[in-house]
Protein backbone atom coordinates (compact mmCIF):
# COMPACT_ATOMS: atom_id res chain seq x y z
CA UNK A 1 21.39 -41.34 -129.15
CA UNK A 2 22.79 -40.20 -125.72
CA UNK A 3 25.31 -38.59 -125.18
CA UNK A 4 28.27 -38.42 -122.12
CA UNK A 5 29.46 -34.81 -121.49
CA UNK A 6 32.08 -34.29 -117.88
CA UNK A 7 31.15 -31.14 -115.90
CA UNK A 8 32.76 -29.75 -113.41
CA UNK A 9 31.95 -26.46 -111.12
CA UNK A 10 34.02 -23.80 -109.62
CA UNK A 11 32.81 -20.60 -107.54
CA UNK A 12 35.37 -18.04 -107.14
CA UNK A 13 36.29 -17.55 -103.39
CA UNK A 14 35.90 -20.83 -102.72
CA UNK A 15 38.70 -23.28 -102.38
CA UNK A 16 38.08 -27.51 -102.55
CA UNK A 17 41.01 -29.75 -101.71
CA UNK A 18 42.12 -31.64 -103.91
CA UNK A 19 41.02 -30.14 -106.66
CA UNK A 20 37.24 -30.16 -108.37
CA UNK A 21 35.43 -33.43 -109.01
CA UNK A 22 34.23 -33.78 -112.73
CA UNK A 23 30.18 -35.06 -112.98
CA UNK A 24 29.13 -36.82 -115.89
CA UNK A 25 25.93 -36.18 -117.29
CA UNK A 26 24.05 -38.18 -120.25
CA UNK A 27 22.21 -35.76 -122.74
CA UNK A 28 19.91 -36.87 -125.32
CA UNK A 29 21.98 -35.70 -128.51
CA UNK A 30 26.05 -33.85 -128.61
CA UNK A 31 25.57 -30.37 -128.37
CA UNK A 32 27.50 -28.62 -131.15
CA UNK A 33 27.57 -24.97 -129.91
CA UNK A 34 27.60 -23.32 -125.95
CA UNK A 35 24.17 -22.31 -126.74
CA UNK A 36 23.08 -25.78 -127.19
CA UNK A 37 25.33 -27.40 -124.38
CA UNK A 38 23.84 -25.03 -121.96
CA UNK A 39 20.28 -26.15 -123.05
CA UNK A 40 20.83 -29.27 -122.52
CA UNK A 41 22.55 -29.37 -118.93
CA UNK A 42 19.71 -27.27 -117.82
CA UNK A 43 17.04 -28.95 -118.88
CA UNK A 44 18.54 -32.40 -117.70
CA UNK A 45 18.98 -30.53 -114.24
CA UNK A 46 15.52 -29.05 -114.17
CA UNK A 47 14.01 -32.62 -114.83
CA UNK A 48 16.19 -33.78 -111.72
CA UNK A 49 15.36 -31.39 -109.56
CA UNK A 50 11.24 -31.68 -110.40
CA UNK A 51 11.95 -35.84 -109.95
CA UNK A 52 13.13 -35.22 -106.14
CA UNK A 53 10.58 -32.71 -105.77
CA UNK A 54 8.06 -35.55 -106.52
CA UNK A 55 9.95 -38.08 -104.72
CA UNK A 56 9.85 -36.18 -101.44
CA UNK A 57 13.47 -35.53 -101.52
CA UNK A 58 14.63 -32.02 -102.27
CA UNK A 59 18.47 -32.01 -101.06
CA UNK A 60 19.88 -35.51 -101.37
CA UNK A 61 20.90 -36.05 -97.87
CA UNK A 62 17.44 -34.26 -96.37
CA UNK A 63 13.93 -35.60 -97.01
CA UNK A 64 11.19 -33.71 -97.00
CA UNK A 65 9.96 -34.93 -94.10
CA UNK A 66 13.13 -34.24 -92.44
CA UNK A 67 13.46 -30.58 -93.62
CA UNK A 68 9.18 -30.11 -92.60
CA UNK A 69 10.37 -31.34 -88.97
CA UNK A 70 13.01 -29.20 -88.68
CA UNK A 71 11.35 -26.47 -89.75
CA UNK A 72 8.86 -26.94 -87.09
CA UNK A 73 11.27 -27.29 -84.37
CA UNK A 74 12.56 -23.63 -85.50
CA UNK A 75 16.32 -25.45 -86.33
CA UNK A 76 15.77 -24.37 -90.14
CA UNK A 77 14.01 -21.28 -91.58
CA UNK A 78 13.88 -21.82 -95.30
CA UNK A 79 11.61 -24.98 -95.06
CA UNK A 80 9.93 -26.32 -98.57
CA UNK A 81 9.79 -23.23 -101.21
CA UNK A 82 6.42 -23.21 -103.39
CA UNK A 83 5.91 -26.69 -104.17
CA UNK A 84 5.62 -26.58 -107.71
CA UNK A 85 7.58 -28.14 -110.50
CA UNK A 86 10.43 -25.45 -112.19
CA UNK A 87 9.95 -24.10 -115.34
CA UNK A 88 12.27 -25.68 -118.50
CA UNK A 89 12.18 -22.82 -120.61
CA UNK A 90 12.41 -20.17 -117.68
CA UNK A 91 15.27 -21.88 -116.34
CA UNK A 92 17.43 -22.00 -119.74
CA UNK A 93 16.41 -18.50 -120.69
CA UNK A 94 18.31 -17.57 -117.30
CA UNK A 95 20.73 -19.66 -117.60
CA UNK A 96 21.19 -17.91 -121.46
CA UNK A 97 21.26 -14.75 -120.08
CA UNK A 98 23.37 -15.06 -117.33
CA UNK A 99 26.27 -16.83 -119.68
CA UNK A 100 25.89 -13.56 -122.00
CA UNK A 101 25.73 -11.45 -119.05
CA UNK A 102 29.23 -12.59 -117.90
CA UNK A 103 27.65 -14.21 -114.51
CA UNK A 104 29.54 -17.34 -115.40
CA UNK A 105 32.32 -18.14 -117.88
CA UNK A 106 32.52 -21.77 -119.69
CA UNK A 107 35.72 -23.75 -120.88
CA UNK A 108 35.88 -26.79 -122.76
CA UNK A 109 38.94 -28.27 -121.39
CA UNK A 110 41.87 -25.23 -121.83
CA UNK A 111 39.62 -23.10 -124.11
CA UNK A 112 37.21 -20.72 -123.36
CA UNK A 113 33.73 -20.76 -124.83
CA UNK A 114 32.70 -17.05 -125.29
CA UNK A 115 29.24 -16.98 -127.25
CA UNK A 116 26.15 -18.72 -127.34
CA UNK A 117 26.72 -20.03 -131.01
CA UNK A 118 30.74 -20.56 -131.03
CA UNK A 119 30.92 -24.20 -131.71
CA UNK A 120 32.50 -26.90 -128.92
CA UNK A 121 36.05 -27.76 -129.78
CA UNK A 122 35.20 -31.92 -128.91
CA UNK A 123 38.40 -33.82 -127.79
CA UNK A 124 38.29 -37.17 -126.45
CA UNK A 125 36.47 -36.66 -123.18
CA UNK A 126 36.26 -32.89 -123.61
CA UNK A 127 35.98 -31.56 -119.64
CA UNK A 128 34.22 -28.52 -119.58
CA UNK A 129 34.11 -25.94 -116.46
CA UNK A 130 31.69 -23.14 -115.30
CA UNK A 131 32.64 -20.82 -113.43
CA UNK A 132 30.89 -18.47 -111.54
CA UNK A 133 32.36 -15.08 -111.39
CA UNK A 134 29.65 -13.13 -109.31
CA UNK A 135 29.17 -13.44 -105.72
CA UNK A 136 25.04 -12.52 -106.30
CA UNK A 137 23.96 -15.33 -108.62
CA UNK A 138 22.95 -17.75 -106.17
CA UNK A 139 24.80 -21.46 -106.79
């Protein structure tokens, strides 16, 4: 049975008018712990990302032909990376670690969600919020 969940994304430092934008993303089952929640949105996000890959299109507003051209004009230096499909379980591993690491903090609505297994606090359209707290980690 799938399942709705809202994201939405901040990054310390940087400030978005009008506020941030809440995603929706459709999981196979309701996560019942961070842990699990965490999973899932990764793995969904994984299986995106290898999708474009396949489909030629790697940022939505750049094709890969676009981005090869570019790259061969000398207007863009980081050109297509590898070329091979990302690794599930690598991905949520790091994505694991860096929650328990403190990298990034989680809320479900108001409340923070401090451990892998504490269980999600579901409301009626529970919103929850990452936030990344390290300028290093890359999103």
């Amino acid at each position: 049975m799938a399942f709705t969940v809202y994201v939405q994304m901040k990054r310390l430092g940087k400030q978005k008018r009008g506020g941030i934008e809440k995603t929706a993303f459709i999981l196979e089952q309701k996560p019942e712990t961070a842990g699990e929640l965490i999973e899932g949105l990764v793995r969904l996000s994984v299986c995106a990302y290898n999708a474009r890959k396949d489909e030629g299109q790697l940022l939505p507003w750049l094709t890969g032909e676009e981005i090869a051209a570019m790259a061969s004009a000398g207007k863009v230096s980081f050109g297509v990376r590898g070329g091979g499909d990302q690794d599930e379980e690598k991905a949520v591993a790091n994505a694991l670690r860096c929650f328990e690491d403190g990298i990034y903090r989680m809320f479900a609505d108001e409340e923070e969600l401090t451990g892998l297994s504490q269980p999600i606090p579901w409301q009626e359209e529970t919103v929850f919020t990452f936030i990344r707290l390290t300028m290093l980690s890359g999103w």
